[in-house]
Every structure is written in structure tokens, then in C-alpha cells.
N, C-alpha and C. Protein backbone atom coordinates (compact mmCIF):
# COMPACT_ATOMS: atom_id res chain seq x y z
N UNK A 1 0.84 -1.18 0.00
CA UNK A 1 0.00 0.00 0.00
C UNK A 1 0.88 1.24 0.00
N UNK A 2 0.70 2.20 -0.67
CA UNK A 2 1.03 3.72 -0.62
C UNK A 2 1.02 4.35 0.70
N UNK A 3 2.60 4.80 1.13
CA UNK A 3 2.82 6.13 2.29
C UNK A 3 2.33 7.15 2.21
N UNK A 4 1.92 7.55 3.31
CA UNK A 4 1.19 9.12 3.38
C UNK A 4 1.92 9.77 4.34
N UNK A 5 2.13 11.10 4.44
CA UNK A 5 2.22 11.30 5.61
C UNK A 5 1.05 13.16 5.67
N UNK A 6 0.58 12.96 6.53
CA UNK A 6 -0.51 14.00 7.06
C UNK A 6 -0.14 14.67 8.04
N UNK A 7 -0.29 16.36 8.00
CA UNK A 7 0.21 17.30 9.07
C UNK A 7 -1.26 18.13 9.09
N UNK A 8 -1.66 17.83 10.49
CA UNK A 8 -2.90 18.55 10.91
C UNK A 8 -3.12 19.33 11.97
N UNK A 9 -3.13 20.23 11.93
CA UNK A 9 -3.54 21.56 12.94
C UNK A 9 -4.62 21.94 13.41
N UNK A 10 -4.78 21.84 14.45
CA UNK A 10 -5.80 21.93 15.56
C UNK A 10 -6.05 23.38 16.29
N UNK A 11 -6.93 23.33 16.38
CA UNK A 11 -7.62 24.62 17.15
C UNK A 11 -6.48 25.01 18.67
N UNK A 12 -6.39 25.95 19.27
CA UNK A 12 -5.24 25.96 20.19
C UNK A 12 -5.92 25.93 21.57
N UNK A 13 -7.36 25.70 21.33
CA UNK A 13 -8.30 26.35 22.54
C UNK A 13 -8.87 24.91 23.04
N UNK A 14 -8.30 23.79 22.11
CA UNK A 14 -8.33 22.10 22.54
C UNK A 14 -7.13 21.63 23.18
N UNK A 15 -7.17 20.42 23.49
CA UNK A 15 -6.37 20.10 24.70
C UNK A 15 -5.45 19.19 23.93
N UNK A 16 -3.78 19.03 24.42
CA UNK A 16 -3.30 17.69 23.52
C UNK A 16 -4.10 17.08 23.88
N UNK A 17 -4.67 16.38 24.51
CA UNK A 17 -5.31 15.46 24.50
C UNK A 17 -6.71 15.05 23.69
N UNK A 18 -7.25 16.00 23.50
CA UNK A 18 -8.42 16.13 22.43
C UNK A 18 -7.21 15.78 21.29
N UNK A 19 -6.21 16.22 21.07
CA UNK A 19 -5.44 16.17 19.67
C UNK A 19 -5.11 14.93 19.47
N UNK A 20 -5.02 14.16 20.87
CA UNK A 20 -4.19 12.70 20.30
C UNK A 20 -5.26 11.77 20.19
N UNK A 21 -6.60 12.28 20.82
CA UNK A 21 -7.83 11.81 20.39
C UNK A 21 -8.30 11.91 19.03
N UNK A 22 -8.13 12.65 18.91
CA UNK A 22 -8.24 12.91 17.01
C UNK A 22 -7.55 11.85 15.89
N UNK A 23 -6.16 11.92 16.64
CA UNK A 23 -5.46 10.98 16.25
C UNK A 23 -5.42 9.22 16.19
N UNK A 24 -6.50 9.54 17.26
CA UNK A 24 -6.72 7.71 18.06
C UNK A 24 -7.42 7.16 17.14
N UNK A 25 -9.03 8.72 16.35
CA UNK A 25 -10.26 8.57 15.96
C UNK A 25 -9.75 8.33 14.60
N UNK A 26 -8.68 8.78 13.92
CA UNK A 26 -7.96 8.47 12.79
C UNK A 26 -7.78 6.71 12.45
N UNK A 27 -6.84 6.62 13.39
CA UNK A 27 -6.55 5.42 13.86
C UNK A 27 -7.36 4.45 13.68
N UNK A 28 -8.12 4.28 14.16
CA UNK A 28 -9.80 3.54 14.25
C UNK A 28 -10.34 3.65 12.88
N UNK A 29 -10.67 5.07 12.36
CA UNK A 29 -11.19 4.37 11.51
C UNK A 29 -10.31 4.36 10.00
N UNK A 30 -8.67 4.06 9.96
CA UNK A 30 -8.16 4.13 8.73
C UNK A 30 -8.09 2.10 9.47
N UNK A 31 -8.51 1.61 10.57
CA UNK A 31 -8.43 0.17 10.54
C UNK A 31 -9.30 -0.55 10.45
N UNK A 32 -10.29 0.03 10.95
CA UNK A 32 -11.60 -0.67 9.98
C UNK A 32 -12.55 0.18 9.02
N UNK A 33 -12.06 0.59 8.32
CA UNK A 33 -12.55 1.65 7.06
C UNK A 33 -14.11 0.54 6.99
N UNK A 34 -15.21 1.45 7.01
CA UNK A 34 -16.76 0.76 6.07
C UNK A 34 -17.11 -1.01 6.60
N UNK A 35 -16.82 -1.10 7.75
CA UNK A 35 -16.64 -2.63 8.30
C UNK A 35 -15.77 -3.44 7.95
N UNK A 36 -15.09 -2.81 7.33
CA UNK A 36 -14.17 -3.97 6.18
C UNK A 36 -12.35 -4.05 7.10
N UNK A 37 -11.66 -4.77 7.35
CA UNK A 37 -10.01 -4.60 8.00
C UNK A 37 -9.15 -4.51 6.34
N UNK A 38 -8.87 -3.24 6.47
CA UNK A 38 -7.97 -2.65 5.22
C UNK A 38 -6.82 -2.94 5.52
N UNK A 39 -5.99 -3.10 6.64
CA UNK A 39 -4.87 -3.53 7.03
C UNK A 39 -4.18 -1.85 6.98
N UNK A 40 -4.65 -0.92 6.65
CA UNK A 40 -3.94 0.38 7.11
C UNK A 40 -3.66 0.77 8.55
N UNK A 41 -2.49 1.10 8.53
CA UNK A 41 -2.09 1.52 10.01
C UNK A 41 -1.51 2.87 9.75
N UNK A 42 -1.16 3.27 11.32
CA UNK A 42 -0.87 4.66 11.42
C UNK A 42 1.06 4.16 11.67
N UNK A 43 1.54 4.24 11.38
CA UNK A 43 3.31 4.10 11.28
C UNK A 43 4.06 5.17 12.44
N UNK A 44 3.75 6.22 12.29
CA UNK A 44 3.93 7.29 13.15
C UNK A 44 3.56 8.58 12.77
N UNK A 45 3.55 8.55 15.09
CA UNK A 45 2.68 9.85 14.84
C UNK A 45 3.61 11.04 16.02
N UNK A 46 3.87 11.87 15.55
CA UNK A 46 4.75 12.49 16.13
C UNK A 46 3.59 14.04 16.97
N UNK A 47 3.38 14.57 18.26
CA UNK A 47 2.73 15.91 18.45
C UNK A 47 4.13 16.59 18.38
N UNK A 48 4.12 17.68 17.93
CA UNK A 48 4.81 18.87 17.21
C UNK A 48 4.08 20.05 18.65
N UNK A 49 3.28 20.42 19.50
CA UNK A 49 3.13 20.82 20.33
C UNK A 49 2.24 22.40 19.71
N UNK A 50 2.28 23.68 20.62
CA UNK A 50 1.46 24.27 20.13
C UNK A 50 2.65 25.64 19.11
N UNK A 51 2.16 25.76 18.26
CA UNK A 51 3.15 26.44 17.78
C UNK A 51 2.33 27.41 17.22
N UNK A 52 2.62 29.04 16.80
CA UNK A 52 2.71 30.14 16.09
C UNK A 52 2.65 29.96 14.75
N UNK A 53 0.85 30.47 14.44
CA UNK A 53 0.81 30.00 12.86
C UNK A 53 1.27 31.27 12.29
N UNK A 54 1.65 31.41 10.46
CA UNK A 54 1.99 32.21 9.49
C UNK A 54 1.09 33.32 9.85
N UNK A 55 -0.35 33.26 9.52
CA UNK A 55 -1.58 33.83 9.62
C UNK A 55 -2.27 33.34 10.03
N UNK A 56 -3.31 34.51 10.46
CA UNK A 56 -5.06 34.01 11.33
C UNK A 56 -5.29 33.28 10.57
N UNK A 57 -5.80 31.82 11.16
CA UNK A 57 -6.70 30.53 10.39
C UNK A 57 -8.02 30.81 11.47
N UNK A 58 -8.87 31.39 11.15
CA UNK A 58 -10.53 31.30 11.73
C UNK A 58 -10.26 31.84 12.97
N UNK A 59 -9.57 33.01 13.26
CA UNK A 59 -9.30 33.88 14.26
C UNK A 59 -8.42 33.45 15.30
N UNK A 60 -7.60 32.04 15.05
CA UNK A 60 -6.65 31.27 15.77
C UNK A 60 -5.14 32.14 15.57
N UNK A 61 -4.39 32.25 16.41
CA UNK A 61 -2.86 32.21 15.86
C UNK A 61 -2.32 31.76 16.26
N UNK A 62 -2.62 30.76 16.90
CA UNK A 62 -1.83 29.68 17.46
C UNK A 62 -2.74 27.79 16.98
N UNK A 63 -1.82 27.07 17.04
CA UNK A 63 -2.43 26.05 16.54
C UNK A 63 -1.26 24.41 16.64
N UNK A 64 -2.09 23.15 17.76
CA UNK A 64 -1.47 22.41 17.34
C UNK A 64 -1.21 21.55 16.73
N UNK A 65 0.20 21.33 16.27
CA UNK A 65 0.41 20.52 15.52
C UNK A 65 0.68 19.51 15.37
N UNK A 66 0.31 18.13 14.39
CA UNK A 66 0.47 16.92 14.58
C UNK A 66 1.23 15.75 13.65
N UNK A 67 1.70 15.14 13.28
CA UNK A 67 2.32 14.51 12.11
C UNK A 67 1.86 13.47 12.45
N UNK A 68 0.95 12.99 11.12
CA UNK A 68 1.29 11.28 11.03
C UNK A 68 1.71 10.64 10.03
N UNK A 69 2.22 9.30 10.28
CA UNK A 69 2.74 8.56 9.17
C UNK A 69 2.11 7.29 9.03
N UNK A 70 1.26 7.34 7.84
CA UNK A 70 0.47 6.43 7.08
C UNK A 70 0.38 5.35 6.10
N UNK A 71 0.53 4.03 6.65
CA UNK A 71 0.33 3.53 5.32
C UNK A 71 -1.39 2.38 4.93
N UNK A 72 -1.94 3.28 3.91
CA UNK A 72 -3.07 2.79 3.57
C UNK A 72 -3.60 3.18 2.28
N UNK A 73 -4.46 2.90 2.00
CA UNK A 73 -5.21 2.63 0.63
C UNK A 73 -5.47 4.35 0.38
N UNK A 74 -5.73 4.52 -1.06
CA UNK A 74 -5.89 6.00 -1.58
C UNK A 74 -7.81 5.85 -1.44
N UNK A 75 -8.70 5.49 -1.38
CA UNK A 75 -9.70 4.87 -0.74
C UNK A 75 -9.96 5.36 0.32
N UNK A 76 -9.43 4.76 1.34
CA UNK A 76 -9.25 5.20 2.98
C UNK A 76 -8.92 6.38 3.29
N UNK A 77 -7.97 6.77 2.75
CA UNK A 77 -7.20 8.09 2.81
C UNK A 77 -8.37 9.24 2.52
N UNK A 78 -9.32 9.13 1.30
CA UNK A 78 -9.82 9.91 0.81
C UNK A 78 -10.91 10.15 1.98
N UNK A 79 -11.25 9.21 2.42
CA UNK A 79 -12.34 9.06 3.78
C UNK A 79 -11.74 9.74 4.93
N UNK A 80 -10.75 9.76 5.28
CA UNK A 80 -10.06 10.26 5.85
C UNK A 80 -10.12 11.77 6.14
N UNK A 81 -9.37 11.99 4.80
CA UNK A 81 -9.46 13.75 4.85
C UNK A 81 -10.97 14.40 4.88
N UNK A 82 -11.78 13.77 4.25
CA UNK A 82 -13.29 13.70 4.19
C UNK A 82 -14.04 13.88 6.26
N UNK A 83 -13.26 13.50 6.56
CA UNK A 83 -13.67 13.23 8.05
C UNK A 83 -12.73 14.31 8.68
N UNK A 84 -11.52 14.39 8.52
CA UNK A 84 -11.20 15.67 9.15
C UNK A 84 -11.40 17.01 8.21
N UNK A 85 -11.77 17.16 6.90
CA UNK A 85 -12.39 18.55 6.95
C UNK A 85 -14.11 18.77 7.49
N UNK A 86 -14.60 17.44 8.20
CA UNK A 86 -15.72 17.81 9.02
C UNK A 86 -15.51 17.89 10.80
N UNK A 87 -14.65 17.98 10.92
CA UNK A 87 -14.23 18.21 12.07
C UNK A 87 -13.58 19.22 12.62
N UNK A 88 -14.57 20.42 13.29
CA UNK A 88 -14.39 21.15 13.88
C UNK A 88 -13.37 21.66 14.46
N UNK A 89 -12.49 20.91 15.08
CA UNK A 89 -11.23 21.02 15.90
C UNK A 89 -9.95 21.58 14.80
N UNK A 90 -10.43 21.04 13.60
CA UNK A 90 -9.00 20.79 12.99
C UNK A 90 -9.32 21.76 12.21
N UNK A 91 -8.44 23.37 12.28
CA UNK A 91 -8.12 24.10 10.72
C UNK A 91 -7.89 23.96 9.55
N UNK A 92 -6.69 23.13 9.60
CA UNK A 92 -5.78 22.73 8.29
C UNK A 92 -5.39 21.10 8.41
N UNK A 93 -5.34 20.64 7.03
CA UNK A 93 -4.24 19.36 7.25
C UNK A 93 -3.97 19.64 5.64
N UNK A 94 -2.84 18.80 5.84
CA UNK A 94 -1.96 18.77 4.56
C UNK A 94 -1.60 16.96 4.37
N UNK A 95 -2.20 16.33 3.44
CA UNK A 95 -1.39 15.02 3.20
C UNK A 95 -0.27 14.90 1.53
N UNK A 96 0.71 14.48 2.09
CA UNK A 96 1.84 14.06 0.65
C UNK A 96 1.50 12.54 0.67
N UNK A 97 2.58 11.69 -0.61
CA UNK A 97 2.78 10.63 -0.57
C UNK A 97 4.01 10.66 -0.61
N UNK A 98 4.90 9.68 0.13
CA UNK A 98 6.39 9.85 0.23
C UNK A 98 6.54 8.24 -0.16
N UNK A 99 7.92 8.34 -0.63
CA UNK A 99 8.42 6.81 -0.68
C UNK A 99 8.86 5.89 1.06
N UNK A 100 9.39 6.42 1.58
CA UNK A 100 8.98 5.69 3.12
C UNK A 100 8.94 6.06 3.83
N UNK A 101 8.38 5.75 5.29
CA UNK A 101 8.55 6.88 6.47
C UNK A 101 9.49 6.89 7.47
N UNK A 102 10.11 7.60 8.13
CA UNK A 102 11.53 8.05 8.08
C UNK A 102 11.20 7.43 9.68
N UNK A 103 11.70 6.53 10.29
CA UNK A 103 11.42 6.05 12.16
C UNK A 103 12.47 7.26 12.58
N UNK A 104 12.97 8.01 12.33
CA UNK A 104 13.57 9.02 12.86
C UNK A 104 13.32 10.05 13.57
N UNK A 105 13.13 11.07 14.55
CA UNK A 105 12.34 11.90 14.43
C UNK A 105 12.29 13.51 13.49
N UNK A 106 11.25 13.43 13.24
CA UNK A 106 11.13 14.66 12.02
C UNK A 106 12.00 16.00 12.24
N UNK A 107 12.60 17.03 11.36
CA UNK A 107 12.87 17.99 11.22
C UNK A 107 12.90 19.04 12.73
N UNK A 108 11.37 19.01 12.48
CA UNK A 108 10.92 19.98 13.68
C UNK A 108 10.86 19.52 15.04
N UNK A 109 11.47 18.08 15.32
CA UNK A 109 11.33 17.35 16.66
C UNK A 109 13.06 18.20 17.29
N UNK A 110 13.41 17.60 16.18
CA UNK A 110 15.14 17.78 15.84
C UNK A 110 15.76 18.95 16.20
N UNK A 111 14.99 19.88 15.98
CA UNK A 111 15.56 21.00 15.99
C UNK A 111 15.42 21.59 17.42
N UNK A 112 13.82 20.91 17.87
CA UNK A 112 13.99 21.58 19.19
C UNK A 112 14.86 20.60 20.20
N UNK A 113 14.82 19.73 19.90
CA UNK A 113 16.10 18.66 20.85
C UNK A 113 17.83 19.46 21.05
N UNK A 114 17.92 20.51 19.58
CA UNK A 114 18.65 21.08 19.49
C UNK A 114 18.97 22.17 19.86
N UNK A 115 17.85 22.83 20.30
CA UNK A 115 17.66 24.06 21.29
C UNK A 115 17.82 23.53 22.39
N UNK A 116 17.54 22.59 23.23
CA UNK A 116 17.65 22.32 24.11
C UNK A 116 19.24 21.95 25.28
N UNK A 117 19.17 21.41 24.32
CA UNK A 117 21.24 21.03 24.18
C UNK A 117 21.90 21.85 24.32
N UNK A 118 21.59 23.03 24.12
CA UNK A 118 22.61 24.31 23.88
C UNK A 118 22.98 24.53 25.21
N UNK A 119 22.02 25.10 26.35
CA UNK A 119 22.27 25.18 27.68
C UNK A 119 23.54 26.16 28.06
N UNK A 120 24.28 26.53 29.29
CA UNK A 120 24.88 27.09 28.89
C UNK A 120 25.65 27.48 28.16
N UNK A 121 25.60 29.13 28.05
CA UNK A 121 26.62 29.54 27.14
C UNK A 121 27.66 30.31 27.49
N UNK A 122 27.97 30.66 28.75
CA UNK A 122 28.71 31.15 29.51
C UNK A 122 28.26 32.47 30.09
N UNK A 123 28.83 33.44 30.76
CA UNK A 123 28.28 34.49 31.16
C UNK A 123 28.21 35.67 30.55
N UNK A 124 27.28 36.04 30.66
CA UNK A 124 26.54 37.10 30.03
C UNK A 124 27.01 38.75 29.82
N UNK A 125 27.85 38.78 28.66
CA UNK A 125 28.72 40.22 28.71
C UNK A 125 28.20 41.49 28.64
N UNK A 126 28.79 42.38 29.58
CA UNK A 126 27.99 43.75 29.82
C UNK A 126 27.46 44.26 28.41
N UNK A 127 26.50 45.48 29.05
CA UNK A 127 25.80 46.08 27.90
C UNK A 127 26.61 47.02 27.00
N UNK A 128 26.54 47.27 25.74
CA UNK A 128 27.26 47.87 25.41
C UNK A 128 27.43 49.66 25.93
N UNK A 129 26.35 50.30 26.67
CA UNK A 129 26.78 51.32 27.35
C UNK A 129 26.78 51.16 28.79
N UNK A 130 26.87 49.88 28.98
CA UNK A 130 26.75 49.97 30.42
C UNK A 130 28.02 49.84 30.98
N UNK A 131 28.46 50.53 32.11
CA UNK A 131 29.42 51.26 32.92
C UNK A 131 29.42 49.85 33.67
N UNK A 132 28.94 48.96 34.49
CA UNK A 132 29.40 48.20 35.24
C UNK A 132 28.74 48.78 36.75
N UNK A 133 28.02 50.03 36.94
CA UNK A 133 28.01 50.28 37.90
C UNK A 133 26.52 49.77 38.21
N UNK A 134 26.07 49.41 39.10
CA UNK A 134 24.26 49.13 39.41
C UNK A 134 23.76 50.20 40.11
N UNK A 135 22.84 50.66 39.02
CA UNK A 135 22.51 51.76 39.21
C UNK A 135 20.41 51.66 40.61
N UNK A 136 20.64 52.33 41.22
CA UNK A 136 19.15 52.07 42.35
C UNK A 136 17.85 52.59 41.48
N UNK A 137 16.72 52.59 42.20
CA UNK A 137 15.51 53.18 41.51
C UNK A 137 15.84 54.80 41.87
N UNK A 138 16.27 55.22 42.52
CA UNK A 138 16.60 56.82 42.53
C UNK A 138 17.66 57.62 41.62
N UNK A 139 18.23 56.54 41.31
CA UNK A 139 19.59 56.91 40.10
C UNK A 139 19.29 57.02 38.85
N UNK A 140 18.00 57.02 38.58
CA UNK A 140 17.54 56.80 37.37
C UNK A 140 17.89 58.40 36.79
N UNK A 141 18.36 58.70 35.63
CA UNK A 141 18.10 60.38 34.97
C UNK A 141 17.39 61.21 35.19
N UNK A 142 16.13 60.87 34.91
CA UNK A 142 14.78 61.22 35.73
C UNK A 142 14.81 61.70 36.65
N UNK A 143 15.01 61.28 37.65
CA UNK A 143 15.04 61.59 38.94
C UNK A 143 16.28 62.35 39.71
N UNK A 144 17.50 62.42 38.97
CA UNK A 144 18.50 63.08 39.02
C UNK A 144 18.55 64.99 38.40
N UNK A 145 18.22 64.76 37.19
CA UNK A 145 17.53 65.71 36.61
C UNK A 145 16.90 66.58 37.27
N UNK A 146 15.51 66.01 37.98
CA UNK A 146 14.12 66.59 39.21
C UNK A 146 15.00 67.57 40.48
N UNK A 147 15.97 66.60 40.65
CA UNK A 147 16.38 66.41 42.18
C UNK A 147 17.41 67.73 42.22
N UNK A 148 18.15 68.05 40.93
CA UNK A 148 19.43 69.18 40.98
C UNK A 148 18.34 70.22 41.00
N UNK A 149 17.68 70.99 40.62
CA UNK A 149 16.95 72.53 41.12
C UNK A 149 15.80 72.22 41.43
N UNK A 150 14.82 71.25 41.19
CA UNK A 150 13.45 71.48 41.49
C UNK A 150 12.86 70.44 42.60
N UNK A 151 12.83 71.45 43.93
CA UNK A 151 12.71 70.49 45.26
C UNK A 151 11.16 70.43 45.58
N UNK A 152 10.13 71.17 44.93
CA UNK A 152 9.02 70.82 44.84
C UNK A 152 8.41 69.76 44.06
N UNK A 153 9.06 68.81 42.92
CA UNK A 153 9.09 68.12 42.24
C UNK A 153 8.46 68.08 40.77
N UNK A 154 9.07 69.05 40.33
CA UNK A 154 8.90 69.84 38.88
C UNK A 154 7.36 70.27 38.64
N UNK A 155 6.74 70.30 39.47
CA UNK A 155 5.57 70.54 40.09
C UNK A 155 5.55 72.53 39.45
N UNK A 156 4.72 72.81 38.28
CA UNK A 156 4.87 74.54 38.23
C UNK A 156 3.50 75.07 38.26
N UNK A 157 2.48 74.23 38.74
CA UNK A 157 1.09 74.79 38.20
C UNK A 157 1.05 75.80 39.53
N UNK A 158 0.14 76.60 39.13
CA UNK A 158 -0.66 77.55 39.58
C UNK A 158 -0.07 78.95 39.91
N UNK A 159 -0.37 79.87 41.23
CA UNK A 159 0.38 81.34 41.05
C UNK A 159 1.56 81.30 41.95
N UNK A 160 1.88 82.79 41.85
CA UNK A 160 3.36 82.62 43.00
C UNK A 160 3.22 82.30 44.63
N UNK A 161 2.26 82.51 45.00
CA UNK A 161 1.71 82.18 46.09
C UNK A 161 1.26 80.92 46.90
N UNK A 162 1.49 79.88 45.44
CA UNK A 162 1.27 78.72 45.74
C UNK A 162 -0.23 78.19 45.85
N UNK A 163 -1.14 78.74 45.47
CA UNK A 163 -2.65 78.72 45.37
C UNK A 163 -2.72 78.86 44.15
N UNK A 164 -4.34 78.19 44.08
CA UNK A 164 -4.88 78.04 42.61
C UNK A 164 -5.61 78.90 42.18
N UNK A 165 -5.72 79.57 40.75
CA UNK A 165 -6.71 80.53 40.73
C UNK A 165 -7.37 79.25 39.56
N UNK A 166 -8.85 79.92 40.20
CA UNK A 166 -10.40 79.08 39.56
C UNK A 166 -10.91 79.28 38.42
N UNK A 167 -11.08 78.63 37.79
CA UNK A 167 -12.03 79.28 36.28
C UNK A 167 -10.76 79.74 35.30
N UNK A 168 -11.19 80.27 34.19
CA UNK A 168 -10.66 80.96 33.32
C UNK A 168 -10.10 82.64 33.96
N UNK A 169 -9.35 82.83 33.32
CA UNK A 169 -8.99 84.41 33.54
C UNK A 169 -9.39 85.41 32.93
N UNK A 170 -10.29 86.37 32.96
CA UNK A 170 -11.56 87.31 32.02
C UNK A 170 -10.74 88.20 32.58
N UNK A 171 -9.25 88.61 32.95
CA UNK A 171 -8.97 90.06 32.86
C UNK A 171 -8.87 90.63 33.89
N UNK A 172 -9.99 90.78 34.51
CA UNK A 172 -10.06 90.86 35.60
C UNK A 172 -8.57 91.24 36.69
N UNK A 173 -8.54 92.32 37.85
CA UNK A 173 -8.14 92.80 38.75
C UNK A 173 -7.78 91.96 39.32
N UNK A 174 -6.57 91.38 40.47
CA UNK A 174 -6.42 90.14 41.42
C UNK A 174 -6.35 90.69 42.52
């Protein structure tokens, strides 16, 4: 039978677990397709976790993702996609046919195994204008600035007297 492999994206507001349910419901029925045992199985299935889509898919921007690896009938398959574009949960899927499926883990497993690994990187070199000195919440410019002439705290409203005059000014005598 012909390899597939299928990448399907899920709503972000479902649970992995709804996702690997999806996956189970796949499962089930690419093995007994119409009462009949097709002998299709699922080969592997990798969750890819929740990841940052390109663009809004149906007001989502986030969405997870799932890989599986298929081998079954073009038949089944078609039932298949037929069943997940009626299913709510799922935005997008994408199926190819590949010549085999790779027991490795995929690209995007890989890479984050590879982020992970990195770990330290040694210590963290000053800023490029930074002096080395640690500066307090009162050291800030701001507040240095305030602090050299203005001990009322840059505070200039109202008259010399330090009172407010009311209303508009019509001219008027004081």
C-alpha cells in the first residue's frame, strides 16, 4: 500500500489530548474503514506541540500541531481527509505521498532537541553602554535631573503664592 504522511492543525483552545484523540479517531477508523479490516495503520505519529501560525486561520494564531505517518489505501485516505475537513477542531491538514517513512524523528522534533542542548553559554557580557556600575531606583536620569533645582518636584502649576486661581482668567483685577 502507498505512504502518506498527514500534518494537521488543531484549534489551540483544545487540549493535547483532544489532539491525540483525534489521532486515536484516525486510527480507528483508517483500521476498519466501512466494516471492512484494510490492514492500514498509522506508522507514526509524532505531536509537534502548540506552535505560532503564518496567519489568522478562523481567528486562531496559534495552533497544534500533529504529524502522522500512514500507510493505507488512496480509498481510505480519501475518507479520511473527508472526516477531518468535518471536524471542527482541525483548521488545516496537509497530506503528501512519500516513498517511506523516516522512524527518525522529524525535522521539527530535531531542531527543538537542538535548542535544548545548547544550555549554557557562559556568562553574560555587559551592555554595550553599560558602565558596570548598578545603578538604584533613585539613580535613574529622571530623577536626578528633578532632584538638581526642582525640590518641589517639577511641580509649576498655579500662582506665585502657591494657590490656585479658579475658572478661566476674564482680565479681571487680582
Amino acid at each position: 500500500m502507498p505512504l502518506y504522511e498527514t500534518v494537521i492543525i488543531a484549534r489551540n483552545d483544545v487540549t493535547q489530548q483532544q489532539v491525540e484523540g483525534i489521532a486515536d479517531a484516525i486510527a480507528i477508523q483508517l483500521d476498519t474503514d466501512n466494516g471492512t479490516d484494510t490492514g492500514a495503520t498509522v506508522k507514526k505519529r509524532e505531536y509537534w506541540g502548540l506552535r505560532s501560525l503564518a496567519y489568522r486561520i478562523n481567528k486562531n494564531r496559534k495552533g497544534h500541531y500533529l504529524l502522522l505517518g500512514i500507510d493505507t489505501k488512496p480509498a481510505a485516505l480519501k475518507e479520511m481527509e473527508r472526516q477531518l475537513g468535518l471536524n471542527e477542531d482541525v483548521l488545516r491538514f496537509m497530506t503528501i505521498r512519500v516513498d517511506a517513512i523516516e522512524e527518525a524523528p522529524s525535522a521539527i522534533l530535531s531542531r527543538k532537541s537542538d535548542d535544548r542542548e545548547r544550555g549554557f553559554r557562559g556568562p553574560k557580557p555587559s551592555g554595550r553602554f553599560d558602565s558596570g556600575r548598578k545603578r538604584g531606583f533613585d539613580d535613574r536620569e529622571e530623577f536626578r535631573a528633578r532632584d538638581d533645582g526642582d525640590r518641589d518636584g517639577g511641580f509649576r502649576g498655579g500662582d506665585r503664592d502657591g494657590g490656585f486661581r479658579g475658572g478661566r482668567d476674564l482680565g479681571g483685577e487680582e
